[in-house]
Protein backbone atom coordinates (compact mmCIF):
# COMPACT_ATOMS: atom_id res chain seq x y z
CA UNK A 1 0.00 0.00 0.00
CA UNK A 2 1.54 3.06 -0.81
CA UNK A 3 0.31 6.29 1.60
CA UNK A 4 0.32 9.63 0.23
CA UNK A 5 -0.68 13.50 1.31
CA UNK A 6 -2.52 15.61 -0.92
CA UNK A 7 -2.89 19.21 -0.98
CA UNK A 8 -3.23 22.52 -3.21
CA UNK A 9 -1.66 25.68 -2.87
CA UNK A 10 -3.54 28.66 -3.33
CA UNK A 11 -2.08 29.27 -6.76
CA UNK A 12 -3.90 26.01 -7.61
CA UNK A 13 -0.75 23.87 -8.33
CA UNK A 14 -1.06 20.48 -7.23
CA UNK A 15 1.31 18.62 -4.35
CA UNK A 16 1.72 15.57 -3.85
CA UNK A 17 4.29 13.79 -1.47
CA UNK A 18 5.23 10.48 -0.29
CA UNK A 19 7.34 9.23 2.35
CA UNK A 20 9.76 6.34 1.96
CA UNK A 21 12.33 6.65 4.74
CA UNK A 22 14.33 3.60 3.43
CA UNK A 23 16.30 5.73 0.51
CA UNK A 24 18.44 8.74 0.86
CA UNK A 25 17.15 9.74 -2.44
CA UNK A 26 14.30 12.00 -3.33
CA UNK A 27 12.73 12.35 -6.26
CA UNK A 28 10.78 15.18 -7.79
CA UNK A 29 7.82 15.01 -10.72
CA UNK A 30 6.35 18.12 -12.19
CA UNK A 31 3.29 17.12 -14.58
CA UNK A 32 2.01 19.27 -17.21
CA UNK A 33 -1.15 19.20 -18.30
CA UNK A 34 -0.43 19.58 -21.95
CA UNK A 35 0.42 17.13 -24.67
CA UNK A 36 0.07 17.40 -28.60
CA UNK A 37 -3.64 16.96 -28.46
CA UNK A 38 -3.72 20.70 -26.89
CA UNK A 39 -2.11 22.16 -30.03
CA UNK A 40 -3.10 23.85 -33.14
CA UNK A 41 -3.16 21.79 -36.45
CA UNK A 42 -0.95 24.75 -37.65
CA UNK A 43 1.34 25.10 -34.89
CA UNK A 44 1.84 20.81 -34.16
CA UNK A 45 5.04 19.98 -31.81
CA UNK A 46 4.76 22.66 -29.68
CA UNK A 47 4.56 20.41 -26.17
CA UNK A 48 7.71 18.16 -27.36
CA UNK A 49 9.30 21.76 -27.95
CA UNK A 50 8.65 22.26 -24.59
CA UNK A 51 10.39 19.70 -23.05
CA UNK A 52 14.00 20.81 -24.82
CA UNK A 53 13.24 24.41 -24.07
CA UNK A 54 12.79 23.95 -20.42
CA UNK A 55 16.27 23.08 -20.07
CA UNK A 56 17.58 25.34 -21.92
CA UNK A 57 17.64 28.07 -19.26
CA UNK A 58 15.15 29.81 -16.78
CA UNK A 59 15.35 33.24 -15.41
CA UNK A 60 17.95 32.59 -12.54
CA UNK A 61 19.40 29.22 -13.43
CA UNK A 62 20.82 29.86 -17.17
CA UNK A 63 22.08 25.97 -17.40
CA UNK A 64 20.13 23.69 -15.59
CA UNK A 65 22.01 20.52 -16.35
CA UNK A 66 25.14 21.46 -14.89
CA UNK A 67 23.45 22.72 -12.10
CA UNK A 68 21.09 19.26 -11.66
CA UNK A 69 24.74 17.88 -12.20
CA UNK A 70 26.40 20.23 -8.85
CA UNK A 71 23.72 18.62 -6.96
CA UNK A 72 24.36 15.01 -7.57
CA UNK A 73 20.95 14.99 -9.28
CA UNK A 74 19.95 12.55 -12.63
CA UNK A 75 17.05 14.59 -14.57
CA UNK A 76 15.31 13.91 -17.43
CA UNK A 77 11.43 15.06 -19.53
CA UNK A 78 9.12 12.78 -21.97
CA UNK A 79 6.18 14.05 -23.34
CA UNK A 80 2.98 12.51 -25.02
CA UNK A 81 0.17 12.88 -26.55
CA UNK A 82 -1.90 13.57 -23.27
CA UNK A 83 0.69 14.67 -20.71
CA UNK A 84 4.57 16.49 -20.31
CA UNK A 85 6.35 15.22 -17.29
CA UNK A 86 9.52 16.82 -15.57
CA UNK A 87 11.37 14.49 -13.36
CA UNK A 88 14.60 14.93 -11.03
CA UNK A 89 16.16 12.32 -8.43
CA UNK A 90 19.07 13.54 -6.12
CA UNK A 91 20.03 13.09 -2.57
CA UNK A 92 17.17 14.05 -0.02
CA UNK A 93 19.58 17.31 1.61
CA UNK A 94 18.85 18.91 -2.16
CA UNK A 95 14.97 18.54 -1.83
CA UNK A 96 15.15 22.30 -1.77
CA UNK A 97 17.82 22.66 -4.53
CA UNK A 98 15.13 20.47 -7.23
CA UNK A 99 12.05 22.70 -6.09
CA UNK A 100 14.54 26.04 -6.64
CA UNK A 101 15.06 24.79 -10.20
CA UNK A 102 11.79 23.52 -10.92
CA UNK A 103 9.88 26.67 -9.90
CA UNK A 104 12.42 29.16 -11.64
CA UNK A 105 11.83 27.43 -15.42
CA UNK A 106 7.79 27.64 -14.01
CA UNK A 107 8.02 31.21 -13.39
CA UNK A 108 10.06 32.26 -16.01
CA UNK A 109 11.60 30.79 -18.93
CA UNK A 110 14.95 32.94 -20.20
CA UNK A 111 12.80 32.93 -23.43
CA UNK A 112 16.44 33.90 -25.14
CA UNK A 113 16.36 34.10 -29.48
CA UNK A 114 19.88 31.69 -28.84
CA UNK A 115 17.72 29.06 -26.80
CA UNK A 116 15.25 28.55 -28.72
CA UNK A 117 17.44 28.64 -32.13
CA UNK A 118 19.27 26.02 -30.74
CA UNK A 119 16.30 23.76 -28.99
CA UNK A 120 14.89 24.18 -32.03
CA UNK A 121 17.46 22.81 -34.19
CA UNK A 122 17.84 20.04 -31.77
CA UNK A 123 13.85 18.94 -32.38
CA UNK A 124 14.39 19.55 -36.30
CA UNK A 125 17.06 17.31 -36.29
CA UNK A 126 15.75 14.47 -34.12
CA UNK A 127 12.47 14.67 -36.93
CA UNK A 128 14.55 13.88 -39.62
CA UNK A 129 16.97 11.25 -37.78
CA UNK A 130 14.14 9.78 -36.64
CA UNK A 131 10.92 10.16 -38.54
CA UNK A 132 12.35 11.06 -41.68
CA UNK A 133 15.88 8.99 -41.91
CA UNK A 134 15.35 5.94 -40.17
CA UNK A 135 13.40 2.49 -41.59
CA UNK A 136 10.17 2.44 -40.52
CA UNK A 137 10.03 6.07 -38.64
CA UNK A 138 7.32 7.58 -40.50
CA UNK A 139 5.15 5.08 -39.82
CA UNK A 140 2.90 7.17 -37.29
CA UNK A 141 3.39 10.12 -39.43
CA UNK A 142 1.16 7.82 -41.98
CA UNK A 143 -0.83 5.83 -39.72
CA UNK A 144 -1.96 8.31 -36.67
CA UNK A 145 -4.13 10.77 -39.97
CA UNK A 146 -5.01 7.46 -41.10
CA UNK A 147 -7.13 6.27 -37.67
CA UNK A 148 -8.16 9.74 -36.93
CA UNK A 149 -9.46 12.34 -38.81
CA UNK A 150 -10.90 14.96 -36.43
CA UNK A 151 -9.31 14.59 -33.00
CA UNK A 152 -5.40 15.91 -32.35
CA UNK A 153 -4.62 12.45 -32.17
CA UNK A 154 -4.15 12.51 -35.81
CA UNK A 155 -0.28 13.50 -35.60
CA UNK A 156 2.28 12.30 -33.16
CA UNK A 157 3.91 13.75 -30.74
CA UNK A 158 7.16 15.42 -32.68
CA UNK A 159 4.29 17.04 -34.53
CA UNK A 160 2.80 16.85 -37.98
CA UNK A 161 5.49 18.74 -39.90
CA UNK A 162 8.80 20.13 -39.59
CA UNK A 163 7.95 23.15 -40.84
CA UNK A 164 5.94 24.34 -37.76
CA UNK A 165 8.67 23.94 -35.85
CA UNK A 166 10.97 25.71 -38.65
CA UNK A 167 8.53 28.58 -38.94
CA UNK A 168 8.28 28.94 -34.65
CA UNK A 169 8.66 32.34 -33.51
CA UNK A 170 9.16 33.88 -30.17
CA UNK A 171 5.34 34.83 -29.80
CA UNK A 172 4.50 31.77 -30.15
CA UNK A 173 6.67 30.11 -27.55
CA UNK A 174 5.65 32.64 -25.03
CA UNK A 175 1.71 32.22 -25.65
CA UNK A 176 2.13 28.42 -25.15
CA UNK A 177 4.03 28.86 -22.67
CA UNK A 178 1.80 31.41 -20.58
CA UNK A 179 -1.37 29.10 -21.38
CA UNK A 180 -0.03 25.74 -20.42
CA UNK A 181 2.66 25.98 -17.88
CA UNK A 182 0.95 27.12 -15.08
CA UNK A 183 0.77 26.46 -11.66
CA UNK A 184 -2.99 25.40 -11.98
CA UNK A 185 -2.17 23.29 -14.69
CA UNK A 186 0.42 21.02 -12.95
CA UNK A 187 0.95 18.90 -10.47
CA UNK A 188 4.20 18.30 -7.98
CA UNK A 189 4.96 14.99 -6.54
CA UNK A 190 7.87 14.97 -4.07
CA UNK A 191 8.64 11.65 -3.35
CA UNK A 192 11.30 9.68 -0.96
CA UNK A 193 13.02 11.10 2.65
CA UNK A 194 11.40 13.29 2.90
CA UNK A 195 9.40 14.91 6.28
CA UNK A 196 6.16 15.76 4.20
CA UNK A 197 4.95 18.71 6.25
CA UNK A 198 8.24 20.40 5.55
CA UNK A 199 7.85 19.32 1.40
CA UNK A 200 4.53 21.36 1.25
CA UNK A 201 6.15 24.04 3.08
CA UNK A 202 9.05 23.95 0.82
CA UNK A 203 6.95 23.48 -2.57
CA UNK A 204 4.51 26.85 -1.14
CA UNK A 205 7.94 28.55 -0.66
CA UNK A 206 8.97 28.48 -3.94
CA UNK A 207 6.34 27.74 -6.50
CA UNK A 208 3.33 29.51 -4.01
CA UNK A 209 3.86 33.05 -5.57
CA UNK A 210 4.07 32.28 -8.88
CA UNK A 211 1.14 33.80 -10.84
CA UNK A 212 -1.63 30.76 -11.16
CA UNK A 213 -2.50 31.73 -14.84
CA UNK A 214 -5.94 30.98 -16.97
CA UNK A 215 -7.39 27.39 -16.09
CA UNK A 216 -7.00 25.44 -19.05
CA UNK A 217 -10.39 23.74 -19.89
CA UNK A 218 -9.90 21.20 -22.88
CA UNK A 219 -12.78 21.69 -25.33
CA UNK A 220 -10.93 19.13 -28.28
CA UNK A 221 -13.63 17.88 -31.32
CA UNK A 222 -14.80 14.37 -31.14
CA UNK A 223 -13.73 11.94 -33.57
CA UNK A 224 -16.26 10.45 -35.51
CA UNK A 225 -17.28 6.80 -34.73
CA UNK A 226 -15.17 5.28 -37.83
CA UNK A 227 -17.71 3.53 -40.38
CA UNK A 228 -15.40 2.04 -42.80
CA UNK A 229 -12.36 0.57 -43.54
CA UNK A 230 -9.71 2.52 -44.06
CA UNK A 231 -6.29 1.91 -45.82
CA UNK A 232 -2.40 3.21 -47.40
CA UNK A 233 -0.15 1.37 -49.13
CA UNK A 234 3.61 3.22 -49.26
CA UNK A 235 6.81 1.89 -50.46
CA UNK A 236 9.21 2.24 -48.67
CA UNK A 237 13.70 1.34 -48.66
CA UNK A 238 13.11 -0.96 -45.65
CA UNK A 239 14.52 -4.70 -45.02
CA UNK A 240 11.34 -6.30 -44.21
CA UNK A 241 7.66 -5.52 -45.13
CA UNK A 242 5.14 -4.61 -42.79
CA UNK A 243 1.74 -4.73 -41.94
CA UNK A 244 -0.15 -2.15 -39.25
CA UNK A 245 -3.56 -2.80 -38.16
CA UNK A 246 -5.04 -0.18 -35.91
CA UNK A 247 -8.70 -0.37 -34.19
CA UNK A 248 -10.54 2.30 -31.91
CA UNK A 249 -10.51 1.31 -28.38
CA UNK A 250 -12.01 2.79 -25.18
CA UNK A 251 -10.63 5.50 -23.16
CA UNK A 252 -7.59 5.30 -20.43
CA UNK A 253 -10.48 5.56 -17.32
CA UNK A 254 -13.09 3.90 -19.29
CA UNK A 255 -13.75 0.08 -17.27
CA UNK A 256 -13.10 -1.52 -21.09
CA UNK A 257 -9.31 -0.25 -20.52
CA UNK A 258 -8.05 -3.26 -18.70
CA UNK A 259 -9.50 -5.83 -20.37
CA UNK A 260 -8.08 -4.33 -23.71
CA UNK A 261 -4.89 -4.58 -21.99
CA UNK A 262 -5.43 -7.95 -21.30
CA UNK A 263 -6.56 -9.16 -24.70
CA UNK A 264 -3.14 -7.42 -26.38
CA UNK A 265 -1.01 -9.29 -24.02
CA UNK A 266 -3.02 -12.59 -24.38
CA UNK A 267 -2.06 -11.88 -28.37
CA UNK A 268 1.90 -10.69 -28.24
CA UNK A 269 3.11 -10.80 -24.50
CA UNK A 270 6.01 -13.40 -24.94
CA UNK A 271 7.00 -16.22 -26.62
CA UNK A 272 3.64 -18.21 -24.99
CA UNK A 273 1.06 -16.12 -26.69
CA UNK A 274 -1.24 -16.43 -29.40
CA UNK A 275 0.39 -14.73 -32.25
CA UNK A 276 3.95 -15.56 -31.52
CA UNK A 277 3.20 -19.17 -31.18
CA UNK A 278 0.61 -19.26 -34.07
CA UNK A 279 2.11 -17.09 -36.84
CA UNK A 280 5.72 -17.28 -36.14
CA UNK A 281 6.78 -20.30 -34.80
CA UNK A 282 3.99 -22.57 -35.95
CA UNK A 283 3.09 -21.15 -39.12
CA UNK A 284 5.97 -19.38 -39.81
CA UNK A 285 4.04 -16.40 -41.62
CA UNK A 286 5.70 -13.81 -39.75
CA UNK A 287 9.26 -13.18 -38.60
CA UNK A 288 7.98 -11.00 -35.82
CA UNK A 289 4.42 -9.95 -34.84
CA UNK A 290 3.10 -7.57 -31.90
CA UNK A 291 -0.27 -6.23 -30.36
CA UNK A 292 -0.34 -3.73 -28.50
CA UNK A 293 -2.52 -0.60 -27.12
CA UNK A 294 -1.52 2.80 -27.09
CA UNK A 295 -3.31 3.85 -23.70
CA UNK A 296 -4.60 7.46 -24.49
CA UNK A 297 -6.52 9.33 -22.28
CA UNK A 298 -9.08 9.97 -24.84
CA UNK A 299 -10.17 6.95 -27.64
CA UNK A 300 -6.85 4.77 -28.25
CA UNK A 301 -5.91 2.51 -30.41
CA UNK A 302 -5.55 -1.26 -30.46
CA UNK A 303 -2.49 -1.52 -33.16
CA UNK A 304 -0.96 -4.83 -34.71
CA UNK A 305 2.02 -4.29 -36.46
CA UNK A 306 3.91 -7.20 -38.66
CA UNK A 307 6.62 -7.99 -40.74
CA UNK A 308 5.51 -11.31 -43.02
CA UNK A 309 8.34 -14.12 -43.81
CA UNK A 310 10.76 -14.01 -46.99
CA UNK A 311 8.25 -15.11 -49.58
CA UNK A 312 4.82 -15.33 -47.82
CA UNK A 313 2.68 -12.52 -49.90
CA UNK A 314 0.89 -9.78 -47.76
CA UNK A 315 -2.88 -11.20 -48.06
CA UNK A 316 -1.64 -14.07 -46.73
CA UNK A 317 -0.09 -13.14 -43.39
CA UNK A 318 -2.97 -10.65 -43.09
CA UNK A 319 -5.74 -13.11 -43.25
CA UNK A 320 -4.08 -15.15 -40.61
CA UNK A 321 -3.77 -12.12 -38.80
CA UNK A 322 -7.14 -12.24 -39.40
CA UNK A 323 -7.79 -15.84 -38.37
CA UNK A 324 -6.49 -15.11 -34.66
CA UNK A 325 -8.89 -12.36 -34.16
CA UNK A 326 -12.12 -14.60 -35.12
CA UNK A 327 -10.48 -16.59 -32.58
CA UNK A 328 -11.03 -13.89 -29.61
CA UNK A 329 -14.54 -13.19 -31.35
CA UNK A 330 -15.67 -16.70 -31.32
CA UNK A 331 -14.07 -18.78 -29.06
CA UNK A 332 -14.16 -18.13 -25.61
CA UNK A 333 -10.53 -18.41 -24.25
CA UNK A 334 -9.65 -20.56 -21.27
CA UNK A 335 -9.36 -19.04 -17.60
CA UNK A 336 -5.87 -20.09 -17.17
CA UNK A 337 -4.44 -18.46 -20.12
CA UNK A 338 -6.47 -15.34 -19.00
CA UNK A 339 -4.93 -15.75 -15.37
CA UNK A 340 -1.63 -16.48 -16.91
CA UNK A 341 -1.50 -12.98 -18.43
CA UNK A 342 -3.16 -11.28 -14.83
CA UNK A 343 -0.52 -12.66 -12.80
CA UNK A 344 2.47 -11.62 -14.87
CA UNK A 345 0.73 -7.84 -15.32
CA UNK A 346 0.31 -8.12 -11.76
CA UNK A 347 4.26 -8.88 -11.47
CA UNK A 348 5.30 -5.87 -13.56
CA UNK A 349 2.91 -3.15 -11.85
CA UNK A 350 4.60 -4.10 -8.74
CA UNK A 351 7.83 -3.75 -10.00
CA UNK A 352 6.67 -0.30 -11.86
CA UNK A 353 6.39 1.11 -7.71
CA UNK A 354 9.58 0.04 -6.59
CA UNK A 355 11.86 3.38 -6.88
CA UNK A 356 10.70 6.33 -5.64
CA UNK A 357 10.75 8.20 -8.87
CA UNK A 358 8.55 5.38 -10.57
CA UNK A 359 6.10 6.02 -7.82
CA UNK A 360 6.42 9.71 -8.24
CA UNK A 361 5.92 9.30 -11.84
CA UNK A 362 2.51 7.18 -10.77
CA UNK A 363 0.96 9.27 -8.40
CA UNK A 364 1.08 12.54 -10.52
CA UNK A 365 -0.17 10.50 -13.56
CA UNK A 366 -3.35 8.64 -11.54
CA UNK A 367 -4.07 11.63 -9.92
CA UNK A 368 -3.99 13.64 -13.24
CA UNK A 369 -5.93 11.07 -14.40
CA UNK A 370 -8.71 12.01 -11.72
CA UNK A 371 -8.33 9.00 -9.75
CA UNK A 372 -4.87 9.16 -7.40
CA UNK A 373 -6.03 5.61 -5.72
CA UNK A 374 -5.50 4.05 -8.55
CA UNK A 375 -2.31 3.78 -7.21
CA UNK A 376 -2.87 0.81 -4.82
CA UNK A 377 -6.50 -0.47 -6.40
CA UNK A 378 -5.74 -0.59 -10.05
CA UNK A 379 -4.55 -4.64 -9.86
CA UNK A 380 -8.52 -5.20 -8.73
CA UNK A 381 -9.51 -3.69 -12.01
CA UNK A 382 -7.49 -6.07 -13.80
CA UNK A 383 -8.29 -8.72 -12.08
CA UNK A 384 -12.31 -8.34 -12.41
CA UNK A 385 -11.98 -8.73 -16.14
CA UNK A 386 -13.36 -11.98 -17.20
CA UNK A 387 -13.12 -14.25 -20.27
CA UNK A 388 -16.40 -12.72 -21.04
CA UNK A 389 -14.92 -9.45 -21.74
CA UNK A 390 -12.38 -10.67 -23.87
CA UNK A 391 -15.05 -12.35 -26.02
CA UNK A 392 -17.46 -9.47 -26.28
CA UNK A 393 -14.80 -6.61 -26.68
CA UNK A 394 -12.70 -8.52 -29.50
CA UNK A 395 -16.45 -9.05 -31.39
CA UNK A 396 -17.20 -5.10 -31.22
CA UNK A 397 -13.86 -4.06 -32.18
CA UNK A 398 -11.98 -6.21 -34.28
CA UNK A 399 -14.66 -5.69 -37.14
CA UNK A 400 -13.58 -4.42 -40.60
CA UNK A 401 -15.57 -0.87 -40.65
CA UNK A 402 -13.62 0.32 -37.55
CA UNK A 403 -9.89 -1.05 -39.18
CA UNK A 404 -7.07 1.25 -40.41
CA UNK A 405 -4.64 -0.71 -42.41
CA UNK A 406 -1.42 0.36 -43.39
CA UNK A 407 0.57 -1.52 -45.88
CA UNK A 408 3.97 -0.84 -45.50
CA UNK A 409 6.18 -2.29 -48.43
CA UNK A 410 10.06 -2.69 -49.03
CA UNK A 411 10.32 -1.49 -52.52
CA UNK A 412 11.75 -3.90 -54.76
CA UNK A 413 15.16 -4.20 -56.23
């Protein structure tokens, strides 16, 4: 079980703490609420932006690696298509060195023309490495506008072309800046040995006067409930054909979302499941085959990508592709291989709160998420799912009208 505080300043920024008196480590997690969904179709790869131009110097701190690195501190930033997260880990007598730095880049960016020339070179060159360079990169460049035509989701994350980050200006860095990263649009976890009436004093000492700024209230358009098939066929200089296979799916807090999670490792988790054992050992069809789900807050996707064998012809891996999802529709899979794939999830979730950080990490995304206890109750929703579930989700999903195909071929010699 692990125990947490809760409180908000009066700025509105979110704190979170968590004591763990075993490590002499701490760890701090800033969360942004902001992700590509929150951008404009114009102006796409503004939030992975972000996370290079917050290093690149605040107001009083003009390189905050090397001073992360004076405090014996590791540091790092990801960002989705829902969230940007901000994390540091460093010995518990800095706890007030991590909430200096993280509330000076909060407060004020150095907003400098040579930062952002040179974070933006950074992100133009890490598009074209790769997205642009690399064998298979664009693939969600092709496949994301494919499944969705309304919603944000339609481009990933690095953003939907490099010329919005090429054509950036100043402006607009400091009006996404302003709107998103804001005290009332965040959330601190301090996590690790820590005393956690002195963290809250600490975090209202140096974040509590910065200005709270606009709540951000997502208003993002629908998409459309998908009514046919969809499909792209590109050629491509790769070593191996491919095949991607992408279905709607429920949302992250929607009850659906654990048995989905389920079903995809009941397909691809290891060299026991379905499509491993069926299509590339068995059949030999494929030389590699995965399922997976992409967890988004909003509607996801359920995505099977492929590479067929030397000399087995596209329709024919696909159909067998096929084949195992009738399976899921019609047959209704034995309890033990549904246990089989709760007990190992159960496994890695408890591994996923063993370091401080990772529970850091957890408790600002569950509680972003709207539901912090998912912290500790989340296994139960797993384990509720039945074989039921499986049956009746597979039949309403993996139908043809709700399919976005992309055929991905290695152009021949």
């Amino acid at each position: 079980m692990i125990k947490y505080n809760r409180t908000t300043l009066s700025n509105g920024l979110k704190v979170i703490t968590h004591s763990e008196p075993s490590t002499p480590m701490v760890s701090v997690n800033l969360l942004y609420n902001v992700g590509s969904r929150d951008e404009h179709c114009n102006k796409t790869g503004f939030a992975h932006l972000f996370e290079h131009l917050m290093f690149g110097g605040s107001k009083n701190i003009p390189d905050y690696d090397l001073c992360a690195n004076q405090a014996g501190a590791e540091n790092n930033a990801f960002t989705s298509n829902d969230i940007t997260n901000y994390y540091i880990t460093l010995p518990s007598a800095y706890l007030e060195t991590a909430l200096w730095m993280e509330s000076d880049r909060m407060n004020e960016l150095a907003f400098s023309s040579k930062s952002l020339e040179v974070q933006r070179n950074v992100v133009i060159e890490e598009f074209r490495q790769r997205y642009l360079n690399q064998p298979y990169g664009d693939v969600w460049l092709l496949l994301r506008p494919l499944a969705y035509k309304v919603h944000p989701y339609r481009w990933p994350t690095i953003g939907k072309d490099i010329s919005h980050i090429e054509q950036a200006t100043m402006d607009d860095v400091k009006e996404f800046f302003y709107k998103f990263y804001r005290p009332t649009n965040a959330t601190l976890c301090i996590a690790g040995n820590i005393d956690e009436n002195r963290a809250v004093d600490l975090a209202n000492k140096w974040f509590g006067t910065i200005e709270s700024g606009t709540p951000y209230h997502r208003q993002l358009p629908m998409e459309p409930t998908q009514t046919e098939a969809r499909s792209l066929t590109v050629n491509r200089d790769v070593p191996a054909s491919a095949i991607y296979k992408a279905y709607k799916m429920s949302q992250r807090m929607c009850h659906d979302y654990y048995a989905f999670d389920l079903m995809s490792d009941i397909l691809s988790n290891g060299n026991s499941s379905r499509l491993y054992l069926e299509l590339v050992k068995k059949e030999k069809l494929f030389t590699e085959i995965n399922a997976y789900i992409t967890g988004d807050a909003d509607e996801g996707l359920f995505v099977f990508v492929g590479k067929p064998a030397e000399g087995v012809d596209m329709a024919t891996a696909e159909n067998a592709l096929l084949h195992q999802m009738e399976r899921l529709k019609n047959e209704t899979i034995e309890e033990s291989e549904l246990q089989k794939v709760k007990n190992k999830l159960e496994i890695t979730f408890k591994y996923s709160q063993y370091k401080v950080l990772d529970r850091a990490m957890n408790l600002s995304y569950f509680d972003w998420l709207g539901n912090i206890d998912l912290i500790n109750d989340e296994p139960l929703s797993y384990a509720k799912v039945t074989t039921d579930d499986i049956k009746r989700l597979a039949s309403q999903t993996f139908v043809p009208e709700k399919c976005s195909t992309l055929y991905y071929l290695k152009k021949r010699q």
